[in-house]
C-alpha atoms as a PDB file:
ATOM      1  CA  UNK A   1       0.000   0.000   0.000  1.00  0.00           C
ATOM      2  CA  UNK A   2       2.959   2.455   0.900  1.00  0.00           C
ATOM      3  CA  UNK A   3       4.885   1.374  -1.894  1.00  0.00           C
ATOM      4  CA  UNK A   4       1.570   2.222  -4.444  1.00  0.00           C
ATOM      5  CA  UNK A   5       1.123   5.752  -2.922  1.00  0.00           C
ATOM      6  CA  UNK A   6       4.660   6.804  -3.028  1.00  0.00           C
ATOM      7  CA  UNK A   7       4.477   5.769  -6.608  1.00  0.00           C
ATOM      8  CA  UNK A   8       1.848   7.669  -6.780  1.00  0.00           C
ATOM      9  CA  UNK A   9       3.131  10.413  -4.919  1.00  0.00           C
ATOM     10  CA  UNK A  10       6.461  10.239  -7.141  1.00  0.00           C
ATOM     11  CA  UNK A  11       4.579  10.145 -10.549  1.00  0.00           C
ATOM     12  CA  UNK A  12       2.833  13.635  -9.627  1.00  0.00           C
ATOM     13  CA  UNK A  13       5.870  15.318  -8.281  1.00  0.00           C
ATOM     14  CA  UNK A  14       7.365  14.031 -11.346  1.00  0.00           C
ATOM     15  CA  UNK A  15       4.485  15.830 -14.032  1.00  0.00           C
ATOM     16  CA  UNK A  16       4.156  18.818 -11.552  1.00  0.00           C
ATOM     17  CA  UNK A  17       7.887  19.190 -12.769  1.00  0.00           C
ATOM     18  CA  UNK A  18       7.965  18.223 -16.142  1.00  0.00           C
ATOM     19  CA  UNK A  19       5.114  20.531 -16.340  1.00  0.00           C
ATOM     20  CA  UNK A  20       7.350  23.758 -14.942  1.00  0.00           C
ATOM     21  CA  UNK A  21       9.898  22.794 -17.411  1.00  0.00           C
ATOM     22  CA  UNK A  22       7.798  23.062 -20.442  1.00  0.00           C
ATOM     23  CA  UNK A  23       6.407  26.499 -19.092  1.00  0.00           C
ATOM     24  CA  UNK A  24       9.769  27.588 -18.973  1.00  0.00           C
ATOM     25  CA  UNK A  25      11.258  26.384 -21.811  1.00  0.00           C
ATOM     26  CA  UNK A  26       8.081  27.119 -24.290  1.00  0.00           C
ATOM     27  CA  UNK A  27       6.607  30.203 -22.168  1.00  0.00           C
ATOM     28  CA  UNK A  28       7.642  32.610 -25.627  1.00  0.00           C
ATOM     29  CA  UNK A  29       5.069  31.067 -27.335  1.00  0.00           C
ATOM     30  CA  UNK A  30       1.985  31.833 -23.977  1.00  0.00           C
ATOM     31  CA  UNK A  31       3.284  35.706 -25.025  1.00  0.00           C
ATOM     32  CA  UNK A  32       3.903  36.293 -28.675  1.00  0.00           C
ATOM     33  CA  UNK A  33       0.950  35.243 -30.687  1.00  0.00           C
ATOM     34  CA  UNK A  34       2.462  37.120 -34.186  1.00  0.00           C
ATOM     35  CA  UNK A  35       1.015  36.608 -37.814  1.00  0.00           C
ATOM     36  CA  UNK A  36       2.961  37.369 -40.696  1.00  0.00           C
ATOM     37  CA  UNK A  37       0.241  37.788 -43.467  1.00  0.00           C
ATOM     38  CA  UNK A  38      -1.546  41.601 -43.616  1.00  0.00           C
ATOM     39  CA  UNK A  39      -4.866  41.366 -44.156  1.00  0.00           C
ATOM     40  CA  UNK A  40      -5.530  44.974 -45.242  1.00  0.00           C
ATOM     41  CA  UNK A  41      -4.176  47.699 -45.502  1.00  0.00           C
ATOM     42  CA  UNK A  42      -5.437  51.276 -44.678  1.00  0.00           C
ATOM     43  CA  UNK A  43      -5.931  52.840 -47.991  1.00  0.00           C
ATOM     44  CA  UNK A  44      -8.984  50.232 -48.367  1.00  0.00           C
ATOM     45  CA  UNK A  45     -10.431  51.977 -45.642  1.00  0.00           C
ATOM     46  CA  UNK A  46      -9.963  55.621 -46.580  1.00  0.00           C
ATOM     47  CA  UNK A  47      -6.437  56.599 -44.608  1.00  0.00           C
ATOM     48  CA  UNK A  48      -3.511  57.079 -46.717  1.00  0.00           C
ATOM     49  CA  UNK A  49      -0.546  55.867 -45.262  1.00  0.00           C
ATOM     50  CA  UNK A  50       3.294  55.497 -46.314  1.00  0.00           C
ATOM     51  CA  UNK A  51       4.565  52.531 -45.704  1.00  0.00           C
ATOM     52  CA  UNK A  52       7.797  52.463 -43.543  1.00  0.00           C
ATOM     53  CA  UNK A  53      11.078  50.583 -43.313  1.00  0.00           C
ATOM     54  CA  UNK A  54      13.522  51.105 -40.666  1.00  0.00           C
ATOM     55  CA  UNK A  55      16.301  49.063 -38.532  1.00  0.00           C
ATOM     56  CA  UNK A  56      17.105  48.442 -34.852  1.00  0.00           C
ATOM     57  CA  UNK A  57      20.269  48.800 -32.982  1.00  0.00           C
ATOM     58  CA  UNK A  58      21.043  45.095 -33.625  1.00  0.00           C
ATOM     59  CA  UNK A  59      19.892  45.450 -37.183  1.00  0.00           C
ATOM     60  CA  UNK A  60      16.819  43.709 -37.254  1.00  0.00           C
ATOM     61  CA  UNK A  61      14.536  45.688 -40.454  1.00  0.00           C
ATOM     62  CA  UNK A  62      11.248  46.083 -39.568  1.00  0.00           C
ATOM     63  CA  UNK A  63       8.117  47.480 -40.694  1.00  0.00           C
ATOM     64  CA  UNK A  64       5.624  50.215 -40.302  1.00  0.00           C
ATOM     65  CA  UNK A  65       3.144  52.140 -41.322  1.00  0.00           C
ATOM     66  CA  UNK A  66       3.144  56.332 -41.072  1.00  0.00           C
ATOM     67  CA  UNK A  67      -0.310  58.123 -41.236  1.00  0.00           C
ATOM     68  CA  UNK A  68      -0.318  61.977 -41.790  1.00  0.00           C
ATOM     69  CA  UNK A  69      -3.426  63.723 -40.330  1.00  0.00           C
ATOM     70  CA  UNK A  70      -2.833  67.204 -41.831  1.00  0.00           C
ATOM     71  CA  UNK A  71      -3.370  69.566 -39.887  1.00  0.00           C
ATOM     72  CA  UNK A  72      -2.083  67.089 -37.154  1.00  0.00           C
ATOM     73  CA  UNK A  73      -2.943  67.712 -33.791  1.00  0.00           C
ATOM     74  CA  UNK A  74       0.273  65.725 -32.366  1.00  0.00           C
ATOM     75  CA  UNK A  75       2.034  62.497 -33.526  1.00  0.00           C
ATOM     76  CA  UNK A  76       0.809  58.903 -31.976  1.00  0.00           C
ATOM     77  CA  UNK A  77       3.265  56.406 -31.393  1.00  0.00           C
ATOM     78  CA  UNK A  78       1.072  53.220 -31.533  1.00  0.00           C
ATOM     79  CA  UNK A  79       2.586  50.119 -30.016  1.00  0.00           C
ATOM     80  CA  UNK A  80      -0.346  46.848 -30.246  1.00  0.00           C
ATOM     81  CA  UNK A  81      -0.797  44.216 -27.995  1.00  0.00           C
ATOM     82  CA  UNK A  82       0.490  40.729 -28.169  1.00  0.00           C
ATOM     83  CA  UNK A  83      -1.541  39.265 -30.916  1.00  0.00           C
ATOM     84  CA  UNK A  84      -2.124  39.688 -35.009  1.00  0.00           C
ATOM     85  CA  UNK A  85      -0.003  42.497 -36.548  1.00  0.00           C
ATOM     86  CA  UNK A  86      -0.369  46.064 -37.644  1.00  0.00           C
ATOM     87  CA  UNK A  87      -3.349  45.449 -40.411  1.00  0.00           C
ATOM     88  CA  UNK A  88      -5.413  43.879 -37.541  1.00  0.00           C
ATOM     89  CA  UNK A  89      -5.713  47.903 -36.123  1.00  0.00           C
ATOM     90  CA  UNK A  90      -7.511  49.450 -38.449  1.00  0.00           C
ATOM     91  CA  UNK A  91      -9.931  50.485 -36.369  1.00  0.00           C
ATOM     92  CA  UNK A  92      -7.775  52.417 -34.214  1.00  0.00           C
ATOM     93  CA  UNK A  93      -5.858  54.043 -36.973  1.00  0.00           C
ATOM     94  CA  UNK A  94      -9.389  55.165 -38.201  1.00  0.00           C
ATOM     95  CA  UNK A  95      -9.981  56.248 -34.487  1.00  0.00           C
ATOM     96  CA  UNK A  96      -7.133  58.037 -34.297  1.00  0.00           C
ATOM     97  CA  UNK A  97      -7.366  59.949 -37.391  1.00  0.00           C
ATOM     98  CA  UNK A  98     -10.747  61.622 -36.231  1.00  0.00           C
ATOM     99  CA  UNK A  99      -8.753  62.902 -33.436  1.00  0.00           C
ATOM    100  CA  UNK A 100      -6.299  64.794 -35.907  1.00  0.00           C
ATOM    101  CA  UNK A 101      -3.417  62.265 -34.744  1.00  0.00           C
ATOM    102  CA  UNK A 102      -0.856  61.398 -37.388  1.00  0.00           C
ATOM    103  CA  UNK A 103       0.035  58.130 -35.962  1.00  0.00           C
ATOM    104  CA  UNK A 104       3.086  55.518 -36.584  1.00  0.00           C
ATOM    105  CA  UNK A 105       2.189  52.088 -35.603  1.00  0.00           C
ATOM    106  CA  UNK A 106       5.015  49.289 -35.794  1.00  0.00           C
ATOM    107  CA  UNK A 107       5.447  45.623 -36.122  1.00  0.00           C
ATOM    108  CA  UNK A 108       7.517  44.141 -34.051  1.00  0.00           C
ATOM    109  CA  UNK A 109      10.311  41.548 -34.725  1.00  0.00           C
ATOM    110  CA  UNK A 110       9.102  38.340 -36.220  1.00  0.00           C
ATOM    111  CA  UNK A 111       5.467  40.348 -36.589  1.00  0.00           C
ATOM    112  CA  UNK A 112       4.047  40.920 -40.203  1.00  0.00           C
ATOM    113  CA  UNK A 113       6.516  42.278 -42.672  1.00  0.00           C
ATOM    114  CA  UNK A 114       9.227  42.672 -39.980  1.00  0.00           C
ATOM    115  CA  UNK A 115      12.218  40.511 -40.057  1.00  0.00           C
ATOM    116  CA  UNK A 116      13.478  38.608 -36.917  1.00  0.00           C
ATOM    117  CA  UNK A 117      11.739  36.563 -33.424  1.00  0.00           C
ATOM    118  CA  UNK A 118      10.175  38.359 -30.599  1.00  0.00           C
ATOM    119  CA  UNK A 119      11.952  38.775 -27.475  1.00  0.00           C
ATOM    120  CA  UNK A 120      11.096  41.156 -24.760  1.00  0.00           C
ATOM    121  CA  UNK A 121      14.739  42.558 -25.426  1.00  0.00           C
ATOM    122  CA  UNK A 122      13.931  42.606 -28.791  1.00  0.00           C
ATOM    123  CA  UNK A 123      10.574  44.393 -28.366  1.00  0.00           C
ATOM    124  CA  UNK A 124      12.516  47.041 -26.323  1.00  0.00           C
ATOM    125  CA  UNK A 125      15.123  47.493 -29.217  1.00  0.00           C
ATOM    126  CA  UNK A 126      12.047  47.725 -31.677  1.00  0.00           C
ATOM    127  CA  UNK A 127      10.288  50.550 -29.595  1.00  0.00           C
ATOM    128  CA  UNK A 128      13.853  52.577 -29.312  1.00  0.00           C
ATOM    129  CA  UNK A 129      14.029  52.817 -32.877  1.00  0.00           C
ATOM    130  CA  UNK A 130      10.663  53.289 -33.840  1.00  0.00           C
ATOM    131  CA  UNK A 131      10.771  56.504 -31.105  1.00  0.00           C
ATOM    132  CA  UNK A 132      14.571  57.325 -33.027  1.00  0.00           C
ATOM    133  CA  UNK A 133      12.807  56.902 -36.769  1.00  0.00           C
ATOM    134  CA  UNK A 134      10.384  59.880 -35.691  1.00  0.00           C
ATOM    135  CA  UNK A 135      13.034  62.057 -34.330  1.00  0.00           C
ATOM    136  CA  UNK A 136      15.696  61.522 -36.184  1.00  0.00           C
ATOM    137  CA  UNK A 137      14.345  60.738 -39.281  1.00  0.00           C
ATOM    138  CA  UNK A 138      11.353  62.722 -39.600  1.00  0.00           C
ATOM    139  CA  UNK A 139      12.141  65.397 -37.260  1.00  0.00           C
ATOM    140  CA  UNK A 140       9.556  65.160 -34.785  1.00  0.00           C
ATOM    141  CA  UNK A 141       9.889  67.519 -31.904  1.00  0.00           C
ATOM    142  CA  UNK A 142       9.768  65.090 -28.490  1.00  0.00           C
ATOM    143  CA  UNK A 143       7.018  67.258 -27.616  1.00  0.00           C
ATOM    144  CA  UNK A 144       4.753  66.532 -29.881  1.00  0.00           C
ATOM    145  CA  UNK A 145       5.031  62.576 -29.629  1.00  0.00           C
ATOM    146  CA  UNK A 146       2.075  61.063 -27.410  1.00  0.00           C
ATOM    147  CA  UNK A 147       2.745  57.142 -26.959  1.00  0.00           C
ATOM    148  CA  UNK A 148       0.323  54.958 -26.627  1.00  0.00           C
ATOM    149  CA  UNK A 149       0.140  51.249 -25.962  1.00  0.00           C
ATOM    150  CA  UNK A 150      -2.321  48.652 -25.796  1.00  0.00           C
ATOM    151  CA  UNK A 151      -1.826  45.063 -23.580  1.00  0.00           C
ATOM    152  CA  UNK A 152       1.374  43.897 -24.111  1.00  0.00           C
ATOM    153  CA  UNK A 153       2.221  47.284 -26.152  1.00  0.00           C
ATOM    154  CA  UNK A 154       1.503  48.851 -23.004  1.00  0.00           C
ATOM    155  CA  UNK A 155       4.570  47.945 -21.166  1.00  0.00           C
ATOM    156  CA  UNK A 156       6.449  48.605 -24.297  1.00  0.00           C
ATOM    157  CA  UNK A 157       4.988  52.118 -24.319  1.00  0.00           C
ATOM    158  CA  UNK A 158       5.885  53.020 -21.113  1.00  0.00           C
ATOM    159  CA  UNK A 159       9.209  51.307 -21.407  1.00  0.00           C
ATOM    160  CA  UNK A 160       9.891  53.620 -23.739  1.00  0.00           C
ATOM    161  CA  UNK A 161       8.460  57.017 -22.198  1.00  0.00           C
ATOM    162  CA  UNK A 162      10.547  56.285 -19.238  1.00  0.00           C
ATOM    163  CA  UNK A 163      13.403  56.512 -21.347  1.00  0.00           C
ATOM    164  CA  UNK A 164      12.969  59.464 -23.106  1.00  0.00           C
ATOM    165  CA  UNK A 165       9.873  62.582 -22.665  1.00  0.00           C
ATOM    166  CA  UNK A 166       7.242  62.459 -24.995  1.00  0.00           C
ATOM    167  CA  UNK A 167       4.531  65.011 -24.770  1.00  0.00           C
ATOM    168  CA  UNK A 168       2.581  62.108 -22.766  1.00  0.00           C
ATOM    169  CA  UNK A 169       1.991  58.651 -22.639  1.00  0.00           C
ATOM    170  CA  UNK A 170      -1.422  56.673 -22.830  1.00  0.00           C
ATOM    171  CA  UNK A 171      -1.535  52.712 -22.046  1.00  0.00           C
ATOM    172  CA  UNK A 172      -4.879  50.497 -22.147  1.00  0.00           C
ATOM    173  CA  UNK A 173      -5.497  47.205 -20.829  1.00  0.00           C
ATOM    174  CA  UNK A 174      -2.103  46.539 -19.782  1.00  0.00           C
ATOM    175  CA  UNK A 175      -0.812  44.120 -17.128  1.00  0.00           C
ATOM    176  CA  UNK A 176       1.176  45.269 -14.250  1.00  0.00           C
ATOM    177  CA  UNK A 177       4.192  42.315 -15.105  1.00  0.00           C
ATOM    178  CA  UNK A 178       4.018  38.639 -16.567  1.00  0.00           C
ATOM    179  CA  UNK A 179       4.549  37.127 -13.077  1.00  0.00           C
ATOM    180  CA  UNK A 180       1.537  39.104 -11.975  1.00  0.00           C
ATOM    181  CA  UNK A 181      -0.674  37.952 -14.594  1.00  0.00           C
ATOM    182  CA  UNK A 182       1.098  34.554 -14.906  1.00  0.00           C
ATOM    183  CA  UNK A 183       0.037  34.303 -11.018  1.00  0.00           C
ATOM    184  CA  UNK A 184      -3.841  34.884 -12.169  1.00  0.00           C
ATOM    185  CA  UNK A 185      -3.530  31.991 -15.018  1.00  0.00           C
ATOM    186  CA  UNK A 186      -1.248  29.138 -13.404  1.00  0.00           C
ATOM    187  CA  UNK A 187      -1.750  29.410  -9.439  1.00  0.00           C
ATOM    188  CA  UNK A 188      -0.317  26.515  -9.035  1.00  0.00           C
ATOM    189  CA  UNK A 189       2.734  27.152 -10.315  1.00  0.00           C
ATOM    190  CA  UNK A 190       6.337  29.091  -8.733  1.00  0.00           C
ATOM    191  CA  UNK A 191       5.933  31.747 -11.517  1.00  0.00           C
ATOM    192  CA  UNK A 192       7.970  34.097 -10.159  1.00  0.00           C
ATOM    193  CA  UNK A 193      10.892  31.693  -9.953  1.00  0.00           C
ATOM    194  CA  UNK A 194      10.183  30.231 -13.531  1.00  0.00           C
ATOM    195  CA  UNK A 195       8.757  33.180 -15.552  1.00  0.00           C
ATOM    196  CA  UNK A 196      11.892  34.336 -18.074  1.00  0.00           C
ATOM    197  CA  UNK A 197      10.099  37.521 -19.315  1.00  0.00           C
ATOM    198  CA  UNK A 198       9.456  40.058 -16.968  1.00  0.00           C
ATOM    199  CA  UNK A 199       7.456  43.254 -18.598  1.00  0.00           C
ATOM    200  CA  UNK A 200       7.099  45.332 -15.437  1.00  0.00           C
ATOM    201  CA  UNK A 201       4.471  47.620 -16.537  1.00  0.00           C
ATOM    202  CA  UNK A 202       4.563  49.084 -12.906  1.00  0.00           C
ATOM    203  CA  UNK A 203       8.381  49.778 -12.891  1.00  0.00           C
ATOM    204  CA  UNK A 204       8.331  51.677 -16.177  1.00  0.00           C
ATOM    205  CA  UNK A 205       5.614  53.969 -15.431  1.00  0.00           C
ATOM    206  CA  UNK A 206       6.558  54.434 -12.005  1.00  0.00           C
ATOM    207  CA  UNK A 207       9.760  56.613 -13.606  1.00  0.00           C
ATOM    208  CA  UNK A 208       7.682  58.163 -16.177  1.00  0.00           C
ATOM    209  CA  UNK A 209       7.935  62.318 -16.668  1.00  0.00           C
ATOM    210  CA  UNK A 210       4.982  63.012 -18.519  1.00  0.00           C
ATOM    211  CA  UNK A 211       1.201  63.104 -18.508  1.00  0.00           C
ATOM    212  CA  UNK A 212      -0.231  59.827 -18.302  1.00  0.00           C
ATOM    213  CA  UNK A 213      -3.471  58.262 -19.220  1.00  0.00           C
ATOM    214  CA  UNK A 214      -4.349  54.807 -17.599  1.00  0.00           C
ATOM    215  CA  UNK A 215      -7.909  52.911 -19.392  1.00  0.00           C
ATOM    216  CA  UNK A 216      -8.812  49.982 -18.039  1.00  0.00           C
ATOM    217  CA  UNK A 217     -12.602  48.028 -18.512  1.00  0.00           C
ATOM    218  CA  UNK A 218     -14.023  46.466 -15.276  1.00  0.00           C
ATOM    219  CA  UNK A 219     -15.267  43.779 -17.527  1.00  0.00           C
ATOM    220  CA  UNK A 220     -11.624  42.836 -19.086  1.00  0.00           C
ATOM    221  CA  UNK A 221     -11.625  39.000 -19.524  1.00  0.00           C
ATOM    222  CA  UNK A 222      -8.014  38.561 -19.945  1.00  0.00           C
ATOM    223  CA  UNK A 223      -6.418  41.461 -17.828  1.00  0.00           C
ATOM    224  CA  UNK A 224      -8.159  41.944 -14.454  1.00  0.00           C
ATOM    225  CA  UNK A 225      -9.355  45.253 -13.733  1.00  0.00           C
ATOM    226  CA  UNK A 226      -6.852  45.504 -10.370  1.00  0.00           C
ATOM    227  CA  UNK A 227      -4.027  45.352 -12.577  1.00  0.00           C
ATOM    228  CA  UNK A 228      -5.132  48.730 -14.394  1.00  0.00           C
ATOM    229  CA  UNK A 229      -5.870  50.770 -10.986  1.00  0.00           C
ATOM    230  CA  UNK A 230      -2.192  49.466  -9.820  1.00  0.00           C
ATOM    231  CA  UNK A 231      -0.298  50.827 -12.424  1.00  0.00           C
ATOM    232  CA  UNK A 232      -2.600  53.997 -11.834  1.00  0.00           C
ATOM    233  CA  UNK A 233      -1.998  54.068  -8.137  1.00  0.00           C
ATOM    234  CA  UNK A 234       2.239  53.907  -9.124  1.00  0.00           C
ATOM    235  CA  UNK A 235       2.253  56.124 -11.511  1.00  0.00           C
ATOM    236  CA  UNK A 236       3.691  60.110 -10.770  1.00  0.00           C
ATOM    237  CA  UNK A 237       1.338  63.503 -11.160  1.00  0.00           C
ATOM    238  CA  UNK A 238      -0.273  64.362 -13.198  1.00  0.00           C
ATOM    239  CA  UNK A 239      -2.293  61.352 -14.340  1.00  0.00           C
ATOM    240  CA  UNK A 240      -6.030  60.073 -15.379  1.00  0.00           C
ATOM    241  CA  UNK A 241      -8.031  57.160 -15.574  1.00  0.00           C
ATOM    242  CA  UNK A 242     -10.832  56.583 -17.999  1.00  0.00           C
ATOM    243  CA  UNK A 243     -12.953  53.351 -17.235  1.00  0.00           C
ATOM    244  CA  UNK A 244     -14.553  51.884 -20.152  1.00  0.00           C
ATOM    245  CA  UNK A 245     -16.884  48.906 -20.943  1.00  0.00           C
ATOM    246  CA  UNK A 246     -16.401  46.123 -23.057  1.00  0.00           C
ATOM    247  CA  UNK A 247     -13.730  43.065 -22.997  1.00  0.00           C
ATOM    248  CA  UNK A 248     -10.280  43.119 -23.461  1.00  0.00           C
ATOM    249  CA  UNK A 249     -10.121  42.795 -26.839  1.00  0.00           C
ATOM    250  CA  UNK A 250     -13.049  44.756 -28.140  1.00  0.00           C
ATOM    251  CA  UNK A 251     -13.548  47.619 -25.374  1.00  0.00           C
ATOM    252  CA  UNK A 252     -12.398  50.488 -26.660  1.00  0.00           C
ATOM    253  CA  UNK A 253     -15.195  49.646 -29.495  1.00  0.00           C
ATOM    254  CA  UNK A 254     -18.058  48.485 -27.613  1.00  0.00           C
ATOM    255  CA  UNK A 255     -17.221  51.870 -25.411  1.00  0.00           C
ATOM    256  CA  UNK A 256     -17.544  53.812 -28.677  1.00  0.00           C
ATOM    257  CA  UNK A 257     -17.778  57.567 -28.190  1.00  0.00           C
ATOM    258  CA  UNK A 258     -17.204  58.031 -24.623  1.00  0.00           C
ATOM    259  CA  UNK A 259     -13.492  56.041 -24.915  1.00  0.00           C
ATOM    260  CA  UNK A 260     -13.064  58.764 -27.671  1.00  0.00           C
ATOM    261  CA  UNK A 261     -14.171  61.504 -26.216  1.00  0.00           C
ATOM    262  CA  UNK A 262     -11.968  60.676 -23.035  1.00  0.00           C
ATOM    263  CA  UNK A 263      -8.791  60.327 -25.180  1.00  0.00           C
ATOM    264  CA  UNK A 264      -9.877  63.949 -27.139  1.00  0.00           C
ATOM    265  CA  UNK A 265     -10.228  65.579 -23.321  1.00  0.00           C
ATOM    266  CA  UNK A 266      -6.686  63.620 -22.428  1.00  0.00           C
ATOM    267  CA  UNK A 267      -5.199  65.235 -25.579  1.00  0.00           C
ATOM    268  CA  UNK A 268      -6.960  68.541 -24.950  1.00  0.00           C
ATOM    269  CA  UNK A 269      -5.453  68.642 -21.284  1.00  0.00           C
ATOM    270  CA  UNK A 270      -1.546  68.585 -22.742  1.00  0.00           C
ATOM    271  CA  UNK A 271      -1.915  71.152 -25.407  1.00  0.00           C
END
């Protein structure tokens, strides 16, 4: 009888582990979800756009798209969540343009046309030069950049903003780190001992010099509302939150005109 339970005992212990090691090893692929094929592009939907090429510090090429609202209000540097690639935000770009944003959203690494494999060093390389293509290349004054990320972009965003000092920095649905939100999805799990990406959402924004703009739905499915109000709560003056409605995914639609008329009184607030 002992024998048979400390078999049994053994052959848990045993997938409990194997388990951990294939979280570990394969956890890139729980975080990058990237698509290579564009599926539109925003001429078919009335923007015109250039289309953009430009290389990282390690000299990865990647790919882009640059939107000219004319006259522009200020210049919107888009970072997207986890998923997809740049064609699957149309809706935003569309958004964005009836704010009077020019806006420059990137792939990253290994993400539609861009060459390469995520990495969150990678992502953080991407970012830099996508912020160094509008400066230095097109001669955009710092102070006119507003940065804005959504879920995983989020923590790129601010990543970036604590780096440098855009005119301000907006970030929706984001996740205070991966251990947090690893913690909500695998509670049985060490994930703070076997988590290899890190993300710390509430780190970056935490140094942050600029206005910020936290939006968050109450009825986020993937990215508990908590998470939001942290980052929030971290964050230096001066700062908002706009709550909105709707799922992770799809709130900023289902919201509609209130999440747009929050981000037009946001923008109005920095002029």
């Amino acid at each position: 009888m002992w024998n048979g339970l400390a078999l049994i005992v053994l052959t848990l212990v045993a997938a409990y582990l194997i388990l951990a090691a294939l979280l570990y090893v394969f956890q890139g692929g729980l975080i990058y979800y990237p698509e290579r094929q564009l599926v539109a592009t925003p001429n078919q939907f009335g923007l015109d756009y250039e289309p953009v090429s430009f290389e990282t510090d390690d000299g990865v090429r990647l790919s882009g798209w640059y939107l000219e609202a004319n006259p522009a209000r200020e210049v919107l540097l888009f970072f997207h969540g986890n998923a997809g690639n740049i064609s699957h935000r149309i809706v935003s770009l569309q958004l964005f343009s009836r704010l009077g944003l020019s806006t420059f959203i990137i792939d990253y690494r290994g993400y539609g046309e861009s060459e390469g494999k995520p990495s969150e060093a990678g992502t953080y390389l991407d970012a830099e030069a996508a912020w160094r293509y509008l400066v230095e290349e097109r001669k955009v004054d710092p102070s006119r950049i507003v940065i804005f990320g959504r879920s995983l972009g989020a923590t790129i965003a601010s990543y970036v903003a604590s780096k440098h000092t855009p005119r301000a920095l907006i970030i929706e649905s984001a996740f205070t780190s991966v251990a947090d939100i690893a913690g909500k999805y695998y509670p049985f799990m060490p994930v703070r001992w076997i988590t290899r990406f890190k993300y710390n959402t509430l780190d970056y924004v935490s140094a942050v010099k600029c206005p910020l703009l936290v939006v968050h739905s109450r009825q986020d499915d993937i990215i508990p509302f908590s998470h939001g109000r942290r980052i929030f709560d971290a964050a230096p003056r001066p700062k908002e939150f706009l709550e909105i409605t709707g799922s992770h995914n799809d709130g900023f639609m289902v919201t509609g005109k209130l999440y747009e008329d929050g981000l037009s009184r946001f923008l109005s607030t920095i002029q």
